[in-house]
PDB file of N, CA and C in Angstrom:
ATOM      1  N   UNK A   1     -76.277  47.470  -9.821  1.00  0.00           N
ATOM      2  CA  UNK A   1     -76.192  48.408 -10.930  1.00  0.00           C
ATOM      3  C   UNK A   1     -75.066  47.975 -11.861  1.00  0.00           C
ATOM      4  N   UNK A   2     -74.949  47.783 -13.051  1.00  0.00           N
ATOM      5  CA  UNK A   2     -74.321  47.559 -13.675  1.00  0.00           C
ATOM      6  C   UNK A   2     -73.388  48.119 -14.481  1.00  0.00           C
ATOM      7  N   UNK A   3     -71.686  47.713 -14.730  1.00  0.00           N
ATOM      8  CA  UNK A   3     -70.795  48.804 -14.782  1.00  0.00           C
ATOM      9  C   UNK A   3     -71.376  49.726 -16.018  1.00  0.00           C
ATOM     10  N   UNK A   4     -70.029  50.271 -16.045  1.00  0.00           N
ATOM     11  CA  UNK A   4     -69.482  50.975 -17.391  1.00  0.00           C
ATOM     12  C   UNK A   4     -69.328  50.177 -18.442  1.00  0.00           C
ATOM     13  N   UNK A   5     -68.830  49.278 -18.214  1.00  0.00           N
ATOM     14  CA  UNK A   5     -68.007  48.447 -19.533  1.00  0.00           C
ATOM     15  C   UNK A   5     -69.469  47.457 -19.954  1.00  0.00           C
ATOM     16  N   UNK A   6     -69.803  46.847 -18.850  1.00  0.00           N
ATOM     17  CA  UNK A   6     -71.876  45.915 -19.125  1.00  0.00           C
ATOM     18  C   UNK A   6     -72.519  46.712 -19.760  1.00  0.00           C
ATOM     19  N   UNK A   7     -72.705  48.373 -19.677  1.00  0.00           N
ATOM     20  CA  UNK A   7     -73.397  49.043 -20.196  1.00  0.00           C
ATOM     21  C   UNK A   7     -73.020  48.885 -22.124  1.00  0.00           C
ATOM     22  N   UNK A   8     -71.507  49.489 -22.113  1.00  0.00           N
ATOM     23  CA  UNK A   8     -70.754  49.588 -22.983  1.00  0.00           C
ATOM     24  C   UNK A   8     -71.151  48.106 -23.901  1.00  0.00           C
ATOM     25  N   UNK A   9     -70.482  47.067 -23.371  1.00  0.00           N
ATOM     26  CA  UNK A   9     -71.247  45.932 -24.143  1.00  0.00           C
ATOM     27  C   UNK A   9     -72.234  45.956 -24.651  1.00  0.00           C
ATOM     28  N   UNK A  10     -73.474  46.469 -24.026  1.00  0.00           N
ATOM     29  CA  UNK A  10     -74.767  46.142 -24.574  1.00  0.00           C
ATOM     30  C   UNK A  10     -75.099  46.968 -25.518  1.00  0.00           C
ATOM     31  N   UNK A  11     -74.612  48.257 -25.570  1.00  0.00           N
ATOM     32  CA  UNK A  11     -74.810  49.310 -25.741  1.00  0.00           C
ATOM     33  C   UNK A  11     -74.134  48.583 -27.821  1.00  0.00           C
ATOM     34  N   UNK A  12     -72.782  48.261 -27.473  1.00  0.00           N
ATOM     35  CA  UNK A  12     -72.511  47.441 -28.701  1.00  0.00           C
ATOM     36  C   UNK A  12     -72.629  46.422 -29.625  1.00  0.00           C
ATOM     37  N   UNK A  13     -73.530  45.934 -28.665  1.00  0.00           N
ATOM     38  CA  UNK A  13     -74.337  44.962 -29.423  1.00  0.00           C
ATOM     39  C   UNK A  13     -75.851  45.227 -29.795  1.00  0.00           C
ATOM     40  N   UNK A  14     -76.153  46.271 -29.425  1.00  0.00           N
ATOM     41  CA  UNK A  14     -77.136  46.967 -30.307  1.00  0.00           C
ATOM     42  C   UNK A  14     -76.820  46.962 -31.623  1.00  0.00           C
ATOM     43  N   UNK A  15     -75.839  48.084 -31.323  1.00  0.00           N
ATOM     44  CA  UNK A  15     -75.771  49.046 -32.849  1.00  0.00           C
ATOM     45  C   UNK A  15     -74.685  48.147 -33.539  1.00  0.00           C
ATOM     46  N   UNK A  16     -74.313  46.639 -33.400  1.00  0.00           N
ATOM     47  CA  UNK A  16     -73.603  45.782 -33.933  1.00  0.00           C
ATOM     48  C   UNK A  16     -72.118  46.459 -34.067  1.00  0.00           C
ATOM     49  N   UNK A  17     -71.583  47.025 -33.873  1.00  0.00           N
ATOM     50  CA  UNK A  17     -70.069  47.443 -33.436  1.00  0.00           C
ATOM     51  C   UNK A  17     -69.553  46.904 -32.339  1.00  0.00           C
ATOM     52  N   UNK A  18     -67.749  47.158 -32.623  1.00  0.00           N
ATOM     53  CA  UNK A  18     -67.090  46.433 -31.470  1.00  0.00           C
ATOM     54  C   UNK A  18     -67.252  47.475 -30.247  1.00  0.00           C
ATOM     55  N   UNK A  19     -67.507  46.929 -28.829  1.00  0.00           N
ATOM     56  CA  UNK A  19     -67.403  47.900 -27.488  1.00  0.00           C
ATOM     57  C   UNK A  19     -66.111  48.779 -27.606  1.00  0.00           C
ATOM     58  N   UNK A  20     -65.053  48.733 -28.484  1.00  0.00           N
ATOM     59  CA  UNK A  20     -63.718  49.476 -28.249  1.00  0.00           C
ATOM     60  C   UNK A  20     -64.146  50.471 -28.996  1.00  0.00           C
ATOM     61  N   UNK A  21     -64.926  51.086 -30.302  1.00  0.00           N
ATOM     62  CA  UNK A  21     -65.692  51.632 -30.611  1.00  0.00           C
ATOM     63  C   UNK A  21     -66.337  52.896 -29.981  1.00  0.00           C
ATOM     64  N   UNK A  22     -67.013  52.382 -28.766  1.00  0.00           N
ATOM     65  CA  UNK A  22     -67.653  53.021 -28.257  1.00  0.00           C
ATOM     66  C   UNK A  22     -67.048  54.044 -27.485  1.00  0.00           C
ATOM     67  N   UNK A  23     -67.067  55.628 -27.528  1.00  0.00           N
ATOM     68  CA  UNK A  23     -66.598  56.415 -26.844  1.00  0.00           C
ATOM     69  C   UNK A  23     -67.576  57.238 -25.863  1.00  0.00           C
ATOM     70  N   UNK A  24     -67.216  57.825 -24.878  1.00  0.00           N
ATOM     71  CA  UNK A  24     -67.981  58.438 -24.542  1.00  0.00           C
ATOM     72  C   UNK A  24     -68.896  59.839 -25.462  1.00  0.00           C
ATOM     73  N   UNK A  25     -68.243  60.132 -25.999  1.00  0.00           N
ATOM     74  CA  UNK A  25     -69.004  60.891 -27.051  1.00  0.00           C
ATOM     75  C   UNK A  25     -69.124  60.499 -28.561  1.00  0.00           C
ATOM     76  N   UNK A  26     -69.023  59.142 -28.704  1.00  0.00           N
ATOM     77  CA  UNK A  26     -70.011  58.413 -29.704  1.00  0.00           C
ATOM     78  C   UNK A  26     -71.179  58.839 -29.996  1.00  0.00           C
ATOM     79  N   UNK A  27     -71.566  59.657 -31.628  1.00  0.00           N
ATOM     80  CA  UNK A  27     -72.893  59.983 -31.287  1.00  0.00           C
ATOM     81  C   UNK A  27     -73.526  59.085 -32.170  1.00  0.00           C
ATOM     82  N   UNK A  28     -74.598  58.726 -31.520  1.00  0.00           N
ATOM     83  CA  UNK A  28     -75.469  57.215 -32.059  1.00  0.00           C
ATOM     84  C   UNK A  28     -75.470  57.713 -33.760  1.00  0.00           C
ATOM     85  N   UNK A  29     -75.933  58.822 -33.723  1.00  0.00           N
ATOM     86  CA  UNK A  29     -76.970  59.180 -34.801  1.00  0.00           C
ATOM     87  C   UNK A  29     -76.207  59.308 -36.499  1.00  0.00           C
ATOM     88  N   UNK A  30     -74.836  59.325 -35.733  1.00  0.00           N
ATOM     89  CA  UNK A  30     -73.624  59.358 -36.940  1.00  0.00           C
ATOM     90  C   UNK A  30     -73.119  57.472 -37.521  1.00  0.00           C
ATOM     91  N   UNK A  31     -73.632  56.650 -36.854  1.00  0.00           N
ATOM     92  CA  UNK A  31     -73.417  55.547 -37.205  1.00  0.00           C
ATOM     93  C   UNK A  31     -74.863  54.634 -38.243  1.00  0.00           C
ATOM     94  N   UNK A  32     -74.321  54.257 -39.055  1.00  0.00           N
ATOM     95  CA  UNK A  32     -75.227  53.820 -40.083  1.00  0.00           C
ATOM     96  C   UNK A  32     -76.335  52.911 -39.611  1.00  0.00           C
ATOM     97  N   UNK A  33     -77.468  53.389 -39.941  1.00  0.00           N
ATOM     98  CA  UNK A  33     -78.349  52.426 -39.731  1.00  0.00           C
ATOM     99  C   UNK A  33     -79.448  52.861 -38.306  1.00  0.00           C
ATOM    100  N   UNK A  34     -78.728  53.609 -37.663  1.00  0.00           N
ATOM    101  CA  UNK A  34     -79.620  53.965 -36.159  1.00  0.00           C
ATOM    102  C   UNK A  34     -80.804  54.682 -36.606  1.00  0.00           C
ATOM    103  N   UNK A  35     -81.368  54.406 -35.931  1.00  0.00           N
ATOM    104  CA  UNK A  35     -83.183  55.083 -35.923  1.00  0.00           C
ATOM    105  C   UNK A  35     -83.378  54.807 -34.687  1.00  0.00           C
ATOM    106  N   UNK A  36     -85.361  55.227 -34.858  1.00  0.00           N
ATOM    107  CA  UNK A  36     -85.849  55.152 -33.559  1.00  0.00           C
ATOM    108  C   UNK A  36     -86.398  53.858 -32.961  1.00  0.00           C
ATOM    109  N   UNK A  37     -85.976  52.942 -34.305  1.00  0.00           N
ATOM    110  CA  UNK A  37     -86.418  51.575 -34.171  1.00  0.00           C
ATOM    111  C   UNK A  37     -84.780  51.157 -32.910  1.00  0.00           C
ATOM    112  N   UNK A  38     -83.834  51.789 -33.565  1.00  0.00           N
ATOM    113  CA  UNK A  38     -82.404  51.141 -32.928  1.00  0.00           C
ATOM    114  C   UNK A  38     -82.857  51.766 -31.231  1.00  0.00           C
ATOM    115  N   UNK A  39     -83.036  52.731 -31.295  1.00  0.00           N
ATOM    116  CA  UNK A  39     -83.617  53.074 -30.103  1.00  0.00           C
ATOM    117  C   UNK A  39     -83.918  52.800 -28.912  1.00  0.00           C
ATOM    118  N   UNK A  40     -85.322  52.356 -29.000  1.00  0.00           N
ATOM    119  CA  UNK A  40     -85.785  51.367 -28.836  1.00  0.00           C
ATOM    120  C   UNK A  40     -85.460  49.946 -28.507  1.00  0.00           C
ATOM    121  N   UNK A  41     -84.746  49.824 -29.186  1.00  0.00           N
ATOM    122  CA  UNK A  41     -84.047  48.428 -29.065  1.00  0.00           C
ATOM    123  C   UNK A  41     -82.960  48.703 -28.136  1.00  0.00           C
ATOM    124  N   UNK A  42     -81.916  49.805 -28.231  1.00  0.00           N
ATOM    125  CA  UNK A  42     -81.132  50.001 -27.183  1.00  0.00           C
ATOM    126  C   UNK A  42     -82.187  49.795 -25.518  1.00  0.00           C
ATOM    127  N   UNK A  43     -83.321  50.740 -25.105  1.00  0.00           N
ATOM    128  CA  UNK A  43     -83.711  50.925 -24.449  1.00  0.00           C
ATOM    129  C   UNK A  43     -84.091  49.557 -23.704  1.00  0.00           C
ATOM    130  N   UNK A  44     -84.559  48.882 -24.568  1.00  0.00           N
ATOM    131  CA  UNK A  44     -84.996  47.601 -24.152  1.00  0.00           C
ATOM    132  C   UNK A  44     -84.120  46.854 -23.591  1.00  0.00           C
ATOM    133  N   UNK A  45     -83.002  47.055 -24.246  1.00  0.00           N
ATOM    134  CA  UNK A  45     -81.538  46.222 -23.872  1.00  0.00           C
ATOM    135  C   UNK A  45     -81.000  46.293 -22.754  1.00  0.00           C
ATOM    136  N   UNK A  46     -80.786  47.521 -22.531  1.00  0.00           N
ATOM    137  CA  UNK A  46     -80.526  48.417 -21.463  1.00  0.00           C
ATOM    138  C   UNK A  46     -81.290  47.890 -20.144  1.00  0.00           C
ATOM    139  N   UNK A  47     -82.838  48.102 -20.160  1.00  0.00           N
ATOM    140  CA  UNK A  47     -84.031  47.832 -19.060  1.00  0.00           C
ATOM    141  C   UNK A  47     -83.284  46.325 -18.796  1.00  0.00           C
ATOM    142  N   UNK A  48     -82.969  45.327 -19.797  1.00  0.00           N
ATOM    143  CA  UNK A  48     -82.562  43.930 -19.165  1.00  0.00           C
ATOM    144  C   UNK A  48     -81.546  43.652 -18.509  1.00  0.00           C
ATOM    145  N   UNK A  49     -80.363  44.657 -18.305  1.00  0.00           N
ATOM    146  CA  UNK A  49     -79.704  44.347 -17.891  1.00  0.00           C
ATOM    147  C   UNK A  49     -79.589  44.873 -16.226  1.00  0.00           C
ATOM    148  N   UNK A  50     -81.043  45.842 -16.119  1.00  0.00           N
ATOM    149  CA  UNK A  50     -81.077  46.824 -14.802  1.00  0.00           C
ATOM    150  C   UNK A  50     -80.962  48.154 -15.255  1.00  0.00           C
ATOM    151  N   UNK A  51     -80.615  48.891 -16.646  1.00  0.00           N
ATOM    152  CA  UNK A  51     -80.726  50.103 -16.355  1.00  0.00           C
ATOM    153  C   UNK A  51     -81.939  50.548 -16.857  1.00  0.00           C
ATOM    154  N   UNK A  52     -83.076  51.533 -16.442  1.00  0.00           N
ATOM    155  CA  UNK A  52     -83.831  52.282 -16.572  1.00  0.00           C
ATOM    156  C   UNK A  52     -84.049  53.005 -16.972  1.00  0.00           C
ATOM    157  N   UNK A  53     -84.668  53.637 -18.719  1.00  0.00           N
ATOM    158  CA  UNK A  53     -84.568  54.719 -19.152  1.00  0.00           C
ATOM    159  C   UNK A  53     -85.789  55.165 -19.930  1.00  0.00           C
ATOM    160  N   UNK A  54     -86.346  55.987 -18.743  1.00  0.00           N
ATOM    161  CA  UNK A  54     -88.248  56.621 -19.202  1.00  0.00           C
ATOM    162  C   UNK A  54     -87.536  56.533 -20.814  1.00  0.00           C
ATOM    163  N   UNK A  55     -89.106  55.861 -21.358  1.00  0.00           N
ATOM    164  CA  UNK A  55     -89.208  56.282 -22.979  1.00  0.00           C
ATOM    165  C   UNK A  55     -89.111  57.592 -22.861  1.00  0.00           C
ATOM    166  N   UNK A  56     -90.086  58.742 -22.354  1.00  0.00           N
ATOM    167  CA  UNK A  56     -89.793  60.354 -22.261  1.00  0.00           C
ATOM    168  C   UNK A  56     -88.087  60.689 -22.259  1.00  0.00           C
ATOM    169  N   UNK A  57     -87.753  59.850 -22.022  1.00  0.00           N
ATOM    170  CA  UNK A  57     -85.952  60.600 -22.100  1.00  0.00           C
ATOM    171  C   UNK A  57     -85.415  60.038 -23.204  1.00  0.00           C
ATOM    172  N   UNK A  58     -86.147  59.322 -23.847  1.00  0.00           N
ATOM    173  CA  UNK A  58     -85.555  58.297 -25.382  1.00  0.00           C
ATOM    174  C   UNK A  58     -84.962  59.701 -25.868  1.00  0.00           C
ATOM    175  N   UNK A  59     -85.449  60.636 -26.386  1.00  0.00           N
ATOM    176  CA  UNK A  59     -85.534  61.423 -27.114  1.00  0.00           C
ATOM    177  C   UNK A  59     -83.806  62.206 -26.780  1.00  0.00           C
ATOM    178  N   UNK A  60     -83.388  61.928 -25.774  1.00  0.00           N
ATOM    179  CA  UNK A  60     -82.595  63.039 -25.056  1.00  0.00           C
ATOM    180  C   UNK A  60     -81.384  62.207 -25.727  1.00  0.00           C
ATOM    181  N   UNK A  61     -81.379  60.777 -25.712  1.00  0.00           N
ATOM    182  CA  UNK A  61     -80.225  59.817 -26.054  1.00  0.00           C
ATOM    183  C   UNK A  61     -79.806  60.144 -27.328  1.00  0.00           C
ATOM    184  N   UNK A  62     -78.423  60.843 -27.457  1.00  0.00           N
ATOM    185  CA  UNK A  62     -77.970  61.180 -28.695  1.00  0.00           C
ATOM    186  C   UNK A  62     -75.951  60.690 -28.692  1.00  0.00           C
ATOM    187  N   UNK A  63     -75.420  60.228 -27.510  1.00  0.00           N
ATOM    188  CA  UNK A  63     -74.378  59.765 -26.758  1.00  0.00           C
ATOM    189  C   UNK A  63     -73.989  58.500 -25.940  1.00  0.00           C
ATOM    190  N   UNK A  64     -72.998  58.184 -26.469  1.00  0.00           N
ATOM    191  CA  UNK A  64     -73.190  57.184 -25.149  1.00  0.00           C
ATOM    192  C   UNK A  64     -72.836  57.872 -23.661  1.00  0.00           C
ATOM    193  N   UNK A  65     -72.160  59.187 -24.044  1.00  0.00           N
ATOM    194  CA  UNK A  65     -72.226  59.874 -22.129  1.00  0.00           C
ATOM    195  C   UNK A  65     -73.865  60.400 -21.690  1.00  0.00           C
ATOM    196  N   UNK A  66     -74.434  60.729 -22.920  1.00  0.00           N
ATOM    197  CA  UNK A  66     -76.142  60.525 -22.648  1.00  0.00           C
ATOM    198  C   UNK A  66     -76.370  59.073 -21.880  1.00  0.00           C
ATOM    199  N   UNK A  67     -76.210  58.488 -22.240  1.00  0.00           N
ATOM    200  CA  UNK A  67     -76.708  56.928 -21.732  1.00  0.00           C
ATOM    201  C   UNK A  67     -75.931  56.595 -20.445  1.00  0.00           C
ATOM    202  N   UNK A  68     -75.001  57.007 -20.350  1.00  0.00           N
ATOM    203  CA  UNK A  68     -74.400  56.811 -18.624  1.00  0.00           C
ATOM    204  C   UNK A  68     -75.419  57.657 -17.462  1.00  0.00           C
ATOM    205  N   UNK A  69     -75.310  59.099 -18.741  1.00  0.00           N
ATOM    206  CA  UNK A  69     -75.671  60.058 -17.586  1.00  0.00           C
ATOM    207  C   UNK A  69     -77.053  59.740 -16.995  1.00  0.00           C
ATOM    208  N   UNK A  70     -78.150  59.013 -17.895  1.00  0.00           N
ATOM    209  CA  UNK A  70     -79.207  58.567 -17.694  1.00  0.00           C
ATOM    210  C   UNK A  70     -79.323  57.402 -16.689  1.00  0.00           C
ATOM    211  N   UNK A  71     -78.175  56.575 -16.669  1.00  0.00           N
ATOM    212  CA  UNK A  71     -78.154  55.488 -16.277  1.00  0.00           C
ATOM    213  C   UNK A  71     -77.492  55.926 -14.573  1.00  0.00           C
ATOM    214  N   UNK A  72     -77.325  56.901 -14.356  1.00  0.00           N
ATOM    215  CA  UNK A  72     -76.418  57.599 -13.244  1.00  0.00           C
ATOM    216  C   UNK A  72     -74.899  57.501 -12.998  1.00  0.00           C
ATOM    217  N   UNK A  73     -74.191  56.683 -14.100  1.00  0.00           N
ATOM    218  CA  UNK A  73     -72.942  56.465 -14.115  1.00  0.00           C
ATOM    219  C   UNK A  73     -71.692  57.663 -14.636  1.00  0.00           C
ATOM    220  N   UNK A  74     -72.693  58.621 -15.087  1.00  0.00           N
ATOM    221  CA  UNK A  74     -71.207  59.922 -15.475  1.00  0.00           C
ATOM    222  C   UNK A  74     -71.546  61.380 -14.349  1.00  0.00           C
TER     223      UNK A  74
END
């Protein structure tokens, strides 16, 4: 399973920002440019590195403590 900080990385190279950036209550939706295309693309990112996140829960991802909590890490 992959940490906090692997998550965090990937998670920042999505949405092209630095990982120091990223807070736990980072909300995606306030940073320029995110959609459901970025989404998506997180999700995908995510699945490669080992974490798992039903498209049905896409919808729920509005955080990066969303994305731990999904991932079982918070």
């Amino acid at each position: 399973m992959p940490t906090t900080e692997t998550i965090r990385s990937t998670v920042a190279e999505v949405l092209e920002i630095a990982p120091e950036q990223i807070t736990p209550q980072t909300c995606f939706y306030d940073l320029p440019g995110f959609d459901s295309v970025t989404i998506l693309s997180l999700i995908v990112a995510l699945d490669d590195i080992g974490v798992e996140i039903p498209q049905a829960k896409a919808s729920e991802i509005r955080t990066f403590e969303d994305v731990l909590k999904l991932a079982k890490l918070a």
